[in-house]
PDB file of N, CA and C in Angstrom:
ATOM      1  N   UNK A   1     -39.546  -1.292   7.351  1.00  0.00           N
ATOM      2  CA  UNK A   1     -38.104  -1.307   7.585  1.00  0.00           C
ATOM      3  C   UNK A   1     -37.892  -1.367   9.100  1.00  0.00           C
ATOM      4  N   UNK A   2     -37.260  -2.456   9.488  1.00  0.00           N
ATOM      5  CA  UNK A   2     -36.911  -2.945  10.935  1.00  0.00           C
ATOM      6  C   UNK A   2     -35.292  -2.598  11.126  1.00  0.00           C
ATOM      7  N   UNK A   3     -34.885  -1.143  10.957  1.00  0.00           N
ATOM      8  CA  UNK A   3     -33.347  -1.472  11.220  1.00  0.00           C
ATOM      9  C   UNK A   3     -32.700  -1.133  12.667  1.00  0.00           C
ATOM     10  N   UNK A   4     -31.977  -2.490  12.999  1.00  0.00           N
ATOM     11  CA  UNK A   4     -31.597  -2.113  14.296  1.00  0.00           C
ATOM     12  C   UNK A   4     -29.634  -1.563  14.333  1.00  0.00           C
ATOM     13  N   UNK A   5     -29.184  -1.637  15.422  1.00  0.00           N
ATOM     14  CA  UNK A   5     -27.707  -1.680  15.298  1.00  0.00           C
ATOM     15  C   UNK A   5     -26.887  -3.255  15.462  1.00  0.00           C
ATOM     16  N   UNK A   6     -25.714  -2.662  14.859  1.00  0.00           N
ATOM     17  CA  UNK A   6     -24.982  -4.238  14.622  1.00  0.00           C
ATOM     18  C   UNK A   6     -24.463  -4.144  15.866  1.00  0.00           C
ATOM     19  N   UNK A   7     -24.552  -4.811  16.493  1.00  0.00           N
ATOM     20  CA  UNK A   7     -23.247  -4.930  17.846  1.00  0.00           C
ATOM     21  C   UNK A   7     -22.547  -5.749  18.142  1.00  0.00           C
ATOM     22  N   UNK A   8     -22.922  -7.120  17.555  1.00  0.00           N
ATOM     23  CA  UNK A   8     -22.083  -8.329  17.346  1.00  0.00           C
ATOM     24  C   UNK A   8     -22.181  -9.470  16.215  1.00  0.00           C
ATOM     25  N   UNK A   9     -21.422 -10.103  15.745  1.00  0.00           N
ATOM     26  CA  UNK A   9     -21.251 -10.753  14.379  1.00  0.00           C
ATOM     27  C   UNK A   9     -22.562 -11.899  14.399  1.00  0.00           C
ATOM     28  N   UNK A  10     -23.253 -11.720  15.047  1.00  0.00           N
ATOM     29  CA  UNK A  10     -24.806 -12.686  14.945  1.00  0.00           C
ATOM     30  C   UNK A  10     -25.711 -11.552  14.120  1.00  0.00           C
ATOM     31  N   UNK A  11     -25.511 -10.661  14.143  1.00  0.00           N
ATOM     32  CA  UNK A  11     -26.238  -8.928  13.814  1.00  0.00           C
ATOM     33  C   UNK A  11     -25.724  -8.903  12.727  1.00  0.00           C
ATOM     34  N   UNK A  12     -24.189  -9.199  12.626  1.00  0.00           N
ATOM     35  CA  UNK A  12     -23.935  -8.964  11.053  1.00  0.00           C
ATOM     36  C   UNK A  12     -24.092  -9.610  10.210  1.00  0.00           C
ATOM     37  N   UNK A  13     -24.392 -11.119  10.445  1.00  0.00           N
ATOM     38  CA  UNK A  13     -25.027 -12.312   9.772  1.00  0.00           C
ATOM     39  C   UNK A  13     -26.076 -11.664   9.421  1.00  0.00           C
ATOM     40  N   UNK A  14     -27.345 -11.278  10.185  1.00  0.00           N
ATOM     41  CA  UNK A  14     -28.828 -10.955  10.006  1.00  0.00           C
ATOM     42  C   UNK A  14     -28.359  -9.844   9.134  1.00  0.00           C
ATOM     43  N   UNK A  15     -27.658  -9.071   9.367  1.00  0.00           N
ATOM     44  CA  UNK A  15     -27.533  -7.661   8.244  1.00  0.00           C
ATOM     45  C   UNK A  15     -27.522  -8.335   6.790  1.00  0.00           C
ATOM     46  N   UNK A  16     -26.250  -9.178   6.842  1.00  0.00           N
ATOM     47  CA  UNK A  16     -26.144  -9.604   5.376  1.00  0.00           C
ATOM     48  C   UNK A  16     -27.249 -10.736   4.398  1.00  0.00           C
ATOM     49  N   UNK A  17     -27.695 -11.607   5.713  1.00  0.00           N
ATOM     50  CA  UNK A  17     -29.080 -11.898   4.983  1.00  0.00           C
ATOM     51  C   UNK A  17     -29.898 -11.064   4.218  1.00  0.00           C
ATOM     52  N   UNK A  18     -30.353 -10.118   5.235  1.00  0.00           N
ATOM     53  CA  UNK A  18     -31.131  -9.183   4.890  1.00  0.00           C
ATOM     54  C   UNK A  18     -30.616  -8.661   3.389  1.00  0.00           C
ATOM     55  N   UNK A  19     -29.398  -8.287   3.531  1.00  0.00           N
ATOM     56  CA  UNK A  19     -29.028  -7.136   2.143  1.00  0.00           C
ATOM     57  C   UNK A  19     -28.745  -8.120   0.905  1.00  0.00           C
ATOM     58  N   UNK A  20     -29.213  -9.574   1.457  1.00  0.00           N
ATOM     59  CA  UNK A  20     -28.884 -10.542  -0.357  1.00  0.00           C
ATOM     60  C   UNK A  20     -30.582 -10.492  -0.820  1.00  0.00           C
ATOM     61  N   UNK A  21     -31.317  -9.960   0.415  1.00  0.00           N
ATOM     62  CA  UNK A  21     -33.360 -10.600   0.138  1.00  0.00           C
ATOM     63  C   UNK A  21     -32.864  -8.963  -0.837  1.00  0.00           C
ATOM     64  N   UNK A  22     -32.374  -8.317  -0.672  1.00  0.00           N
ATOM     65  CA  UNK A  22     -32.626  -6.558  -0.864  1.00  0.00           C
ATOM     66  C   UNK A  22     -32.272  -6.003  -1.793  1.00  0.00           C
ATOM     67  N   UNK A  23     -30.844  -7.178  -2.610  1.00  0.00           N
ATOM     68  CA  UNK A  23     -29.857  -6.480  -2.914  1.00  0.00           C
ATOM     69  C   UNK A  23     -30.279  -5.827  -4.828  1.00  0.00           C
ATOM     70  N   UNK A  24     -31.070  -6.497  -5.320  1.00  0.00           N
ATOM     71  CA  UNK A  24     -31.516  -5.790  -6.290  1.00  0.00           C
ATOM     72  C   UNK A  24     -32.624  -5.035  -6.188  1.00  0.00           C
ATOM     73  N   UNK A  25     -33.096  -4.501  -4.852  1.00  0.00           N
ATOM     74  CA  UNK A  25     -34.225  -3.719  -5.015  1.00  0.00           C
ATOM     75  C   UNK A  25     -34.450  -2.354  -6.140  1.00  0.00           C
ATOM     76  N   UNK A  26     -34.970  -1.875  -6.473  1.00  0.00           N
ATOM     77  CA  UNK A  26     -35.382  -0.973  -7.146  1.00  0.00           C
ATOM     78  C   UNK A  26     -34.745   0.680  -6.584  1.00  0.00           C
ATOM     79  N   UNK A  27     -34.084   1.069  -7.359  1.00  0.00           N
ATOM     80  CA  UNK A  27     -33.679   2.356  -6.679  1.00  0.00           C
ATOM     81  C   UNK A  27     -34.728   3.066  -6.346  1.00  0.00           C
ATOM     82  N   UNK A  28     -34.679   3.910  -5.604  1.00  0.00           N
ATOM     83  CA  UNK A  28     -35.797   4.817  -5.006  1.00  0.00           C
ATOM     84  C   UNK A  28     -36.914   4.064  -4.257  1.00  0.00           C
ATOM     85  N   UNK A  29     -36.867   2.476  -4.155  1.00  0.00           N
ATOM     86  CA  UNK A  29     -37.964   2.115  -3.603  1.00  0.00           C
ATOM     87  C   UNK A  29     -37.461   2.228  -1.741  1.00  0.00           C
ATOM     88  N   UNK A  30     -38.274   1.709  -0.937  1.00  0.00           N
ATOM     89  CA  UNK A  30     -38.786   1.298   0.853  1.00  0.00           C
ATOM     90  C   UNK A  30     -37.243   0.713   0.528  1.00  0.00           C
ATOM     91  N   UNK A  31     -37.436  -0.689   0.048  1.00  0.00           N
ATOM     92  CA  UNK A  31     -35.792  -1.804   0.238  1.00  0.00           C
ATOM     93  C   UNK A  31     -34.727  -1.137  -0.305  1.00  0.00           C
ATOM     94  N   UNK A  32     -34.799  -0.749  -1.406  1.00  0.00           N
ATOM     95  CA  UNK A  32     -33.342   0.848  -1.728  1.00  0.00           C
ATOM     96  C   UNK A  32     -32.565   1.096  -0.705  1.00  0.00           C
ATOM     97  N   UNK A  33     -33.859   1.939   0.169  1.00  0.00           N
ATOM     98  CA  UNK A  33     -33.354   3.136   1.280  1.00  0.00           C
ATOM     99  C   UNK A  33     -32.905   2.377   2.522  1.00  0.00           C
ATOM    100  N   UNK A  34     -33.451   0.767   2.633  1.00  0.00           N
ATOM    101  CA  UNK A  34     -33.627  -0.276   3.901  1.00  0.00           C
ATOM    102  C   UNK A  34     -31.896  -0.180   3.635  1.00  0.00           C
ATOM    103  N   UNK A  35     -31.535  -1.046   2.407  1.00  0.00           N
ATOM    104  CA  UNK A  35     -30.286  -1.491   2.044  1.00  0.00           C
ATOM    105  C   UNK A  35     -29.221   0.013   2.102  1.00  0.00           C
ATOM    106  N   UNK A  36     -29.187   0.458   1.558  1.00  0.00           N
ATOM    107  CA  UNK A  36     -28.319   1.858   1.701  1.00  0.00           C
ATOM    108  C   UNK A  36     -28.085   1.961   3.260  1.00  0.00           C
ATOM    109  N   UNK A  37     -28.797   1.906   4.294  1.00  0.00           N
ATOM    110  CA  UNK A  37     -28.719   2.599   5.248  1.00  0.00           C
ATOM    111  C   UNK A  37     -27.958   0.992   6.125  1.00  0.00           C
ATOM    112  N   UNK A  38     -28.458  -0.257   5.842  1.00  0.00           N
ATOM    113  CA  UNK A  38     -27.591  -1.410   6.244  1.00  0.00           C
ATOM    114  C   UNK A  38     -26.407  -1.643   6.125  1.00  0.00           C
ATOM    115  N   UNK A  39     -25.574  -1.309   4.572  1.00  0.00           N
ATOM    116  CA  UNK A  39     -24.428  -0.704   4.293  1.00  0.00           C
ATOM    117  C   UNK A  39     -23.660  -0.068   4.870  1.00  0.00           C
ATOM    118  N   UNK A  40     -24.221   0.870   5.239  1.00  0.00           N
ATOM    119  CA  UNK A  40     -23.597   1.692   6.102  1.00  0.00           C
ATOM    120  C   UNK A  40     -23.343   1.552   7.650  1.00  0.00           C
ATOM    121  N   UNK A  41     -24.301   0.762   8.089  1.00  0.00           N
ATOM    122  CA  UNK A  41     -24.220   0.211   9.487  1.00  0.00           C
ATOM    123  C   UNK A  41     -23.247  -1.154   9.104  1.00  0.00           C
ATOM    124  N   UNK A  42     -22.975  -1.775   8.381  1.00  0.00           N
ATOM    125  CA  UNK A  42     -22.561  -3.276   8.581  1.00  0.00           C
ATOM    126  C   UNK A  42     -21.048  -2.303   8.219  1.00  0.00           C
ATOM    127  N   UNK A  43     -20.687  -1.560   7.535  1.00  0.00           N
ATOM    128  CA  UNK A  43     -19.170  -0.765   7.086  1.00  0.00           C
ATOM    129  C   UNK A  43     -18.779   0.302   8.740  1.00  0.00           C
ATOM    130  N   UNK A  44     -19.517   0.659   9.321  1.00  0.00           N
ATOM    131  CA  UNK A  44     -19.269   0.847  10.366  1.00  0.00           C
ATOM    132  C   UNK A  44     -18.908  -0.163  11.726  1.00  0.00           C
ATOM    133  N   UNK A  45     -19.754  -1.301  11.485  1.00  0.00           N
ATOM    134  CA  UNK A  45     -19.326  -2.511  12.282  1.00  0.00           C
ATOM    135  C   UNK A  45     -18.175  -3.074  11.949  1.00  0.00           C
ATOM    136  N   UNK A  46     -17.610  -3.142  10.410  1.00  0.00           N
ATOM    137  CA  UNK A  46     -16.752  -4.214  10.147  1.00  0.00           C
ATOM    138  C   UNK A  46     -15.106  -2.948  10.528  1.00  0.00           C
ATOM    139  N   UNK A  47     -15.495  -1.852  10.084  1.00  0.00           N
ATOM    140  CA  UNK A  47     -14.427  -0.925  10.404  1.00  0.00           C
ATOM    141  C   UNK A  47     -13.560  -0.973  12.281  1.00  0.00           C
ATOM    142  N   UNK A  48     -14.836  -0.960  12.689  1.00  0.00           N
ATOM    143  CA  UNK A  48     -14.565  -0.608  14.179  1.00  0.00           C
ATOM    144  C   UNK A  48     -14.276  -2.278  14.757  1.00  0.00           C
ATOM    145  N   UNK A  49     -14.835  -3.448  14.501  1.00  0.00           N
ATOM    146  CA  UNK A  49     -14.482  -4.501  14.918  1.00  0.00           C
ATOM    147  C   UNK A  49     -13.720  -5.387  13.859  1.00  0.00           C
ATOM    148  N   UNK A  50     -13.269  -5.227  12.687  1.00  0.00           N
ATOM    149  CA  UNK A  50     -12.440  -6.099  11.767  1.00  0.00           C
ATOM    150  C   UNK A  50     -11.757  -5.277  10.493  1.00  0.00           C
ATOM    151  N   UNK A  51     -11.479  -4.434  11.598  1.00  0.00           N
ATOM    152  CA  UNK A  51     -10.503  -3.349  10.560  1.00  0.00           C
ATOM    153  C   UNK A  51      -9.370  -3.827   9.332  1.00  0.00           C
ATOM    154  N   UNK A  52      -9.332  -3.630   8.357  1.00  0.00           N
ATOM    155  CA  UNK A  52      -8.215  -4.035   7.069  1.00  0.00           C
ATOM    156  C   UNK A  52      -7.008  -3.317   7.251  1.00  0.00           C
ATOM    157  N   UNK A  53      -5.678  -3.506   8.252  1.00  0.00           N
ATOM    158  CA  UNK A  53      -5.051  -2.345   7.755  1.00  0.00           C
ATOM    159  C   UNK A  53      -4.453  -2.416   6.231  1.00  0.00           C
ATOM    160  N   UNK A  54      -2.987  -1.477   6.384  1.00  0.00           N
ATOM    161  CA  UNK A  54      -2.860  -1.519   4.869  1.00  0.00           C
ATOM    162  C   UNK A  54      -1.893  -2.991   4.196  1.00  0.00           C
ATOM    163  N   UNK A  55      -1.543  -3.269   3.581  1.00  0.00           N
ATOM    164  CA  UNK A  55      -0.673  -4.341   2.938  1.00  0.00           C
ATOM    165  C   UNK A  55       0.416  -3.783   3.869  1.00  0.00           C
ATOM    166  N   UNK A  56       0.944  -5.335   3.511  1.00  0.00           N
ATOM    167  CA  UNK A  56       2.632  -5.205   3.474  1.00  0.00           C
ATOM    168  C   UNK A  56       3.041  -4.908   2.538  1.00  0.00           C
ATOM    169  N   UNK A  57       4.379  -4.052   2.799  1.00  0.00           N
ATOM    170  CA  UNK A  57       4.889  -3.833   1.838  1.00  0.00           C
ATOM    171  C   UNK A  57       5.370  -4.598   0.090  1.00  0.00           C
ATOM    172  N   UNK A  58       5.893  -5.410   0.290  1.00  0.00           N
ATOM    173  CA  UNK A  58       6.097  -6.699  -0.192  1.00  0.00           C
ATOM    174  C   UNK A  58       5.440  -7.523  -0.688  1.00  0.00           C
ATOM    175  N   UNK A  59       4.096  -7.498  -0.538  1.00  0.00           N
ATOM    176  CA  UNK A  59       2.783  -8.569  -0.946  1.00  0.00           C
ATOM    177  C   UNK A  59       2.523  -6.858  -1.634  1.00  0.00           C
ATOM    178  N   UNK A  60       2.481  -5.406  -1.159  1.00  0.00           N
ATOM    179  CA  UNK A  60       1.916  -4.410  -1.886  1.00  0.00           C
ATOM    180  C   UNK A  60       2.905  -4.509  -3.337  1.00  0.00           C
ATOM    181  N   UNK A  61       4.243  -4.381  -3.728  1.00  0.00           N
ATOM    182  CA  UNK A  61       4.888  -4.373  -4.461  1.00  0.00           C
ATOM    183  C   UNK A  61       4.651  -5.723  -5.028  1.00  0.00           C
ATOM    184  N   UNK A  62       4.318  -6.962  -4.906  1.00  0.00           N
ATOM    185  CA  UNK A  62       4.332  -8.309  -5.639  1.00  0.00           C
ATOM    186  C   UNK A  62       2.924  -7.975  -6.656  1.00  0.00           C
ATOM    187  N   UNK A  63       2.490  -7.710  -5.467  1.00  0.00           N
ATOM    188  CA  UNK A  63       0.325  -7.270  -6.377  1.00  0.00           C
ATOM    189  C   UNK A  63       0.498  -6.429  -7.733  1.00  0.00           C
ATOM    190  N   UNK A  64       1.153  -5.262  -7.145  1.00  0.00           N
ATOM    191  CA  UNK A  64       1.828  -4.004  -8.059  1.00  0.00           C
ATOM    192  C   UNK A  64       2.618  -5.131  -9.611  1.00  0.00           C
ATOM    193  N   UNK A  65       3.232  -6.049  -9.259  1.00  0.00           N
ATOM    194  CA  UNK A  65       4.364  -6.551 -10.440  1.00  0.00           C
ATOM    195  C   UNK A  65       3.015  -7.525 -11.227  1.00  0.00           C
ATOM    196  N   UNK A  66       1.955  -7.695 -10.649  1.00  0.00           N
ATOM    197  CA  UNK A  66       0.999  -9.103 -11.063  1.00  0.00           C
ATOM    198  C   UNK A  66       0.151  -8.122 -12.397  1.00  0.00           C
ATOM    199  N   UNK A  67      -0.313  -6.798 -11.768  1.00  0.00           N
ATOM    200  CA  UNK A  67      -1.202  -5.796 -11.759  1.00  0.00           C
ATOM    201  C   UNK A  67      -0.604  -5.705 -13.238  1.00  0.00           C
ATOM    202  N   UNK A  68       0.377  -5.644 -13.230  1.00  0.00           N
ATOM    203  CA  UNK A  68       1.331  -4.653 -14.261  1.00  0.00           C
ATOM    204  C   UNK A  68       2.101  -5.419 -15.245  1.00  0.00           C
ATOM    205  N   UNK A  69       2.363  -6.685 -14.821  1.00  0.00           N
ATOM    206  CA  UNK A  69       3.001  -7.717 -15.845  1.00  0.00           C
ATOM    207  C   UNK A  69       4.485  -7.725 -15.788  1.00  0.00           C
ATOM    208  N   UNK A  70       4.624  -7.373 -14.377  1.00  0.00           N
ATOM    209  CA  UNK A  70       6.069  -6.711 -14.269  1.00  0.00           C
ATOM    210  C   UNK A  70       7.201  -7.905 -13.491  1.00  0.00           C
ATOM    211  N   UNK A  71       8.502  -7.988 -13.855  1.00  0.00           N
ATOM    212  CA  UNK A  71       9.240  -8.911 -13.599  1.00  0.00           C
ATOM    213  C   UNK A  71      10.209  -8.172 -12.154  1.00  0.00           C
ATOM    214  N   UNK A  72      11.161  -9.098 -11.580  1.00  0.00           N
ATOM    215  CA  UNK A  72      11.423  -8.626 -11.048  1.00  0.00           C
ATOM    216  C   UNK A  72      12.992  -7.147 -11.143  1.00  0.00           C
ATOM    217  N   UNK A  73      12.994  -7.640 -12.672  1.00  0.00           N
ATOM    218  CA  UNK A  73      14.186  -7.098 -13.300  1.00  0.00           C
ATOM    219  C   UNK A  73      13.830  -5.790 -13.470  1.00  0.00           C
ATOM    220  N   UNK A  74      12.317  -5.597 -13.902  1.00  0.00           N
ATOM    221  CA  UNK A  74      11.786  -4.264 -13.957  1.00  0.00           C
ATOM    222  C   UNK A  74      11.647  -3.476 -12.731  1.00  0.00           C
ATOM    223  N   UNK A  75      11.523  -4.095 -11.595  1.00  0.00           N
ATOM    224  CA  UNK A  75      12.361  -3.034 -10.156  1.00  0.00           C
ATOM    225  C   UNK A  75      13.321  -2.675  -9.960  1.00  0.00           C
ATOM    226  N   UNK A  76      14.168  -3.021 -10.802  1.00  0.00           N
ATOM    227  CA  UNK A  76      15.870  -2.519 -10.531  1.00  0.00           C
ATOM    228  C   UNK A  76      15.559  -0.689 -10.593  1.00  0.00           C
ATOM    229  N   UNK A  77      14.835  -0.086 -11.599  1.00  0.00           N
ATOM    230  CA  UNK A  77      14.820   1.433 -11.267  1.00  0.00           C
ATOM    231  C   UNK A  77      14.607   1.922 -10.165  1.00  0.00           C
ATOM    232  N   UNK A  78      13.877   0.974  -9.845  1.00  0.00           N
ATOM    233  CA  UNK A  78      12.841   1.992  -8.191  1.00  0.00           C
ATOM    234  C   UNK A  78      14.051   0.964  -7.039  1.00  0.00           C
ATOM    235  N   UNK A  79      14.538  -0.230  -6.970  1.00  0.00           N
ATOM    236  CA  UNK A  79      15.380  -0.815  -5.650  1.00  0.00           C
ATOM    237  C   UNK A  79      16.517  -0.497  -5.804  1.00  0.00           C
ATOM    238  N   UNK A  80      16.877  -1.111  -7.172  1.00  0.00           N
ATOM    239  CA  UNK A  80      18.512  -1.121  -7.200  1.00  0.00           C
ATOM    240  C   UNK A  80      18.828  -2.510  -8.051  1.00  0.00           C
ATOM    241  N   UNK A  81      19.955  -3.091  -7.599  1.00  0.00           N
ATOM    242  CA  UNK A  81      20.218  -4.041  -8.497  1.00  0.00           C
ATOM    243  C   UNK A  81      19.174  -5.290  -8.335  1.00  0.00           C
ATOM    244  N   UNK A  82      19.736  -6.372  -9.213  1.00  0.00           N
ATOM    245  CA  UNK A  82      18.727  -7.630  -8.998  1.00  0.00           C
ATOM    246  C   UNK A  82      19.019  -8.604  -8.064  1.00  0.00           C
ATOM    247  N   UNK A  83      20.731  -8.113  -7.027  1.00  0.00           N
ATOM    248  CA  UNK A  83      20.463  -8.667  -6.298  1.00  0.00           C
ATOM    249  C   UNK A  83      19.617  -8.279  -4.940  1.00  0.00           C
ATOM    250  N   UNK A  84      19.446  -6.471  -5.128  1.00  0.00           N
ATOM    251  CA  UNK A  84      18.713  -5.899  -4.286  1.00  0.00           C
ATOM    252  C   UNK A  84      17.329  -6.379  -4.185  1.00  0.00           C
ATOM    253  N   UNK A  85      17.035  -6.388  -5.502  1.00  0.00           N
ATOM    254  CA  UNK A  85      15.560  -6.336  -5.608  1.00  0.00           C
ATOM    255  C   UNK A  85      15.261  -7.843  -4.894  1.00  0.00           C
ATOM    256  N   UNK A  86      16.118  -8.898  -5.179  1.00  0.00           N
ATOM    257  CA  UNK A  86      16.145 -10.434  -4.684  1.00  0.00           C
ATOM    258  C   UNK A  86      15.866 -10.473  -3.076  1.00  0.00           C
ATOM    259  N   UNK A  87      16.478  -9.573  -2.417  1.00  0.00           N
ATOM    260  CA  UNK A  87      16.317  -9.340  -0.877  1.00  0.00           C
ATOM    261  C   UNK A  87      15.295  -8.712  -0.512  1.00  0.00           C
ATOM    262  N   UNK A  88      14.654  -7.496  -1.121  1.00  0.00           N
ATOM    263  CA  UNK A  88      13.911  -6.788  -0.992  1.00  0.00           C
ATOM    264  C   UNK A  88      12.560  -8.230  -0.934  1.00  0.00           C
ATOM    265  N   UNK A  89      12.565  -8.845  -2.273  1.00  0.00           N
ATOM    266  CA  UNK A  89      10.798  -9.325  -2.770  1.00  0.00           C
ATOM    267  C   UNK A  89      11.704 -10.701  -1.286  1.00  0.00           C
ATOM    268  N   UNK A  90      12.429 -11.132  -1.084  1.00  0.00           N
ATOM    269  CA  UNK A  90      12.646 -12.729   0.156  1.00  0.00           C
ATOM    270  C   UNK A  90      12.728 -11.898   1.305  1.00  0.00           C
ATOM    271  N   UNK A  91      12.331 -10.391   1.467  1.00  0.00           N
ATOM    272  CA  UNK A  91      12.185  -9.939   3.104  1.00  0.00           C
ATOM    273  C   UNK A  91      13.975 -10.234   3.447  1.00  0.00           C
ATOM    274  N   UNK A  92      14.464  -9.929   3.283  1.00  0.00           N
ATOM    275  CA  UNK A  92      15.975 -10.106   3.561  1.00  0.00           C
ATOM    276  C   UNK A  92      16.486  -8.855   3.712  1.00  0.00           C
ATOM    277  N   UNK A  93      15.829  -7.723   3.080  1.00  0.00           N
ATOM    278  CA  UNK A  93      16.380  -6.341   3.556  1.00  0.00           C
ATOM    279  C   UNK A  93      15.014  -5.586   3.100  1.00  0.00           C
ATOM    280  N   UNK A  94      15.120  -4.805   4.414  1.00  0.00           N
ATOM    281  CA  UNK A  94      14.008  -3.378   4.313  1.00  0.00           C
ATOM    282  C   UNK A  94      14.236  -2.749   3.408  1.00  0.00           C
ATOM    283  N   UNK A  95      12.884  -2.052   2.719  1.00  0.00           N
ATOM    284  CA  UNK A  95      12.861  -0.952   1.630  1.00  0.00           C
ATOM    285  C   UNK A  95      13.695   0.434   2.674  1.00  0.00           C
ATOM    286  N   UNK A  96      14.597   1.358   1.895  1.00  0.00           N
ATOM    287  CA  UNK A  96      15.140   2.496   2.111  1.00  0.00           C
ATOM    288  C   UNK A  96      13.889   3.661   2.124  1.00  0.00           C
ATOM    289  N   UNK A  97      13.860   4.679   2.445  1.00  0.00           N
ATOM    290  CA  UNK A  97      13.274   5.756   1.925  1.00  0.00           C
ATOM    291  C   UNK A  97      12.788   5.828   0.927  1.00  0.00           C
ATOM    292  N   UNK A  98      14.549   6.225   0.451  1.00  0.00           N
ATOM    293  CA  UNK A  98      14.576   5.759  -1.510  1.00  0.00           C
ATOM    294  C   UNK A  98      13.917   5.290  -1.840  1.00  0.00           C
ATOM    295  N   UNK A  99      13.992   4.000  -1.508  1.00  0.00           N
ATOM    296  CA  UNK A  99      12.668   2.922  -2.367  1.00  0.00           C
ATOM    297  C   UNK A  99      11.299   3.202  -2.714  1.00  0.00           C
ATOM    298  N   UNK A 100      10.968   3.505  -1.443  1.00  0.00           N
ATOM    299  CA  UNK A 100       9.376   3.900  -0.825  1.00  0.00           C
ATOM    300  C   UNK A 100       9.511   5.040  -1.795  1.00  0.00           C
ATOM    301  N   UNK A 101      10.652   5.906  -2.193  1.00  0.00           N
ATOM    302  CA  UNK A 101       9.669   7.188  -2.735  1.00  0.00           C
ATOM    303  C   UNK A 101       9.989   6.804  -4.428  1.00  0.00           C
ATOM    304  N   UNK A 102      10.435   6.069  -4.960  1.00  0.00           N
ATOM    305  CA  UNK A 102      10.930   5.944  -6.191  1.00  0.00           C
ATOM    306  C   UNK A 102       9.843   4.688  -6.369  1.00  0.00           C
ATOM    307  N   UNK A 103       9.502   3.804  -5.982  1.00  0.00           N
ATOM    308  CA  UNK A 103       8.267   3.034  -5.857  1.00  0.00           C
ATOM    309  C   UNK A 103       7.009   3.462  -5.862  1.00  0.00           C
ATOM    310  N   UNK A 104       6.680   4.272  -4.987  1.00  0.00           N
ATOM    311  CA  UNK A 104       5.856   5.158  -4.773  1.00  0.00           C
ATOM    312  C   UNK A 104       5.306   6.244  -6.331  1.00  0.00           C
ATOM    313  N   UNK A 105       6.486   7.002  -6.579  1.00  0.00           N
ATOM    314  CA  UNK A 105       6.291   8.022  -7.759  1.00  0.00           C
ATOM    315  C   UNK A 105       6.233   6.786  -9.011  1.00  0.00           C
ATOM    316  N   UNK A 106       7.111   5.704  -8.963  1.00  0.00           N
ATOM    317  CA  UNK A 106       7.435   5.261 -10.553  1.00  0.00           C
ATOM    318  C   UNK A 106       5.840   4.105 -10.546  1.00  0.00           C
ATOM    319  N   UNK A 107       5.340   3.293  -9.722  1.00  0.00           N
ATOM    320  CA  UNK A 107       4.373   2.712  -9.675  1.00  0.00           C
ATOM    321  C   UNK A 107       3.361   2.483  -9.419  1.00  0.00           C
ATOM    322  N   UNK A 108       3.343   3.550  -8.229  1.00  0.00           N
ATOM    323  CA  UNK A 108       1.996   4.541  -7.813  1.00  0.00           C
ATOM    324  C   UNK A 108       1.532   3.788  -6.518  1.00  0.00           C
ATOM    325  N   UNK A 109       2.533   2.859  -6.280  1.00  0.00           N
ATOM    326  CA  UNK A 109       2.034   2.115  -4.881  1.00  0.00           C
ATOM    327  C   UNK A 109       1.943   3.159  -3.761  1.00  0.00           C
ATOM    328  N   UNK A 110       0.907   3.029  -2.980  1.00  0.00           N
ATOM    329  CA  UNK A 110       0.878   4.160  -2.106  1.00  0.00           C
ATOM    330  C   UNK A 110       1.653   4.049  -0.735  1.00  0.00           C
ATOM    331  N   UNK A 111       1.729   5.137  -0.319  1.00  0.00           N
ATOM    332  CA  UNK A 111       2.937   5.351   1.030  1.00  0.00           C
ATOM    333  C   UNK A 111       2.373   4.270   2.025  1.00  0.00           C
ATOM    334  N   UNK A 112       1.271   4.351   2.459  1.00  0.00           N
ATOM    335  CA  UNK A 112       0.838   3.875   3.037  1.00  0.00           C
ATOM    336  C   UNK A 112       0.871   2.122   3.073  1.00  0.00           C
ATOM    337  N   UNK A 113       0.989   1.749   2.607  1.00  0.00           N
ATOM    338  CA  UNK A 113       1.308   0.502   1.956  1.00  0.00           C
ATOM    339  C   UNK A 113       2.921  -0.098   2.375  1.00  0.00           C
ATOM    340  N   UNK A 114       3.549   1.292   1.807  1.00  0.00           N
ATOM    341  CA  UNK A 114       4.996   0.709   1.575  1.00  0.00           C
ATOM    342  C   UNK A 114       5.689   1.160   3.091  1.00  0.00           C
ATOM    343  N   UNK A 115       5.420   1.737   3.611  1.00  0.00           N
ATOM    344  CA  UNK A 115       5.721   2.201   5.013  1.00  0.00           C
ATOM    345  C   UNK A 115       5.150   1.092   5.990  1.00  0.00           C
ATOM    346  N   UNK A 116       3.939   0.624   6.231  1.00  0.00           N
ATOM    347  CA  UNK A 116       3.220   0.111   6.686  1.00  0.00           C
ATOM    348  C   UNK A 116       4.058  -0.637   7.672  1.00  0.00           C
ATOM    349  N   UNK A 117       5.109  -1.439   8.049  1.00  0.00           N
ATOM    350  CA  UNK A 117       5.922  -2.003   8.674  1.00  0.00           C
ATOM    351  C   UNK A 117       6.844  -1.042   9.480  1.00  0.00           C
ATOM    352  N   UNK A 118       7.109   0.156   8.976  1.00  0.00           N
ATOM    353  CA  UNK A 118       8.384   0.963   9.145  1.00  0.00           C
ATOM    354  C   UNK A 118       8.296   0.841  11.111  1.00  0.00           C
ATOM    355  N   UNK A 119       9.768   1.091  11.559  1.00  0.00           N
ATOM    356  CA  UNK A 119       9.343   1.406  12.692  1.00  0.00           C
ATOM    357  C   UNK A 119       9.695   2.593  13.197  1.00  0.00           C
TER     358      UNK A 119
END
């Protein structure tokens, strides 16, 4: 086991080579413990240099309606009316509080998500 640190995306290429030669190794074997510990270095590289933040709000609530089979008529509980909800999903008006927390409790989309824009 040759493991070095990632420090730039030529490193993370070689990481991920490495972890496709690896990736069914045998639990408990040498390549197991190689791969486990590459994982963890390439999730530390991609964190600190190509961080995910969270959704938008809006693409979070569209995912949420795909997820769920849900129309847009079925947000009227958590926005308001359908012409609310119409502004809300075309970015034409910000989610309220309200929203975020009645969204939040009724669909389980997380705060983080639905805030994500707030200023």
């Amino acid at each position: 086991m040759n493991i070095k640190p990632i420090r730039n995306d030529d490193d993370l290429r070689t990481a991920f080579a490495r972890l496709e030669a690896i990736f069914q190794a045998p639990e408990g074997s040498p390549e197991a413990d190689e791969m486990e510990v590459l994982v963890a270095l390439v999730e530390a590289y991609e964190n600190k240099h190509h961080p995910v933040g969270p959704a938008d709000p809006v693409e979070a609530i569209k995912f949420r309606m795909e997820q769920q089979g849900l129309a847009a008529k079925d947000l009227e509980p958590y926005i308001g009316s359908s012409g609310r909800v119409s502004e809300v999903l075309n970015r034409k008006r910000a989610l309220s509080l309200r929203m975020v927390k009645r969204l939040h409790d009724g669909l389980k989309i997380p705060y983080e998500s639905l805030l994500s824009h707030a200023a």
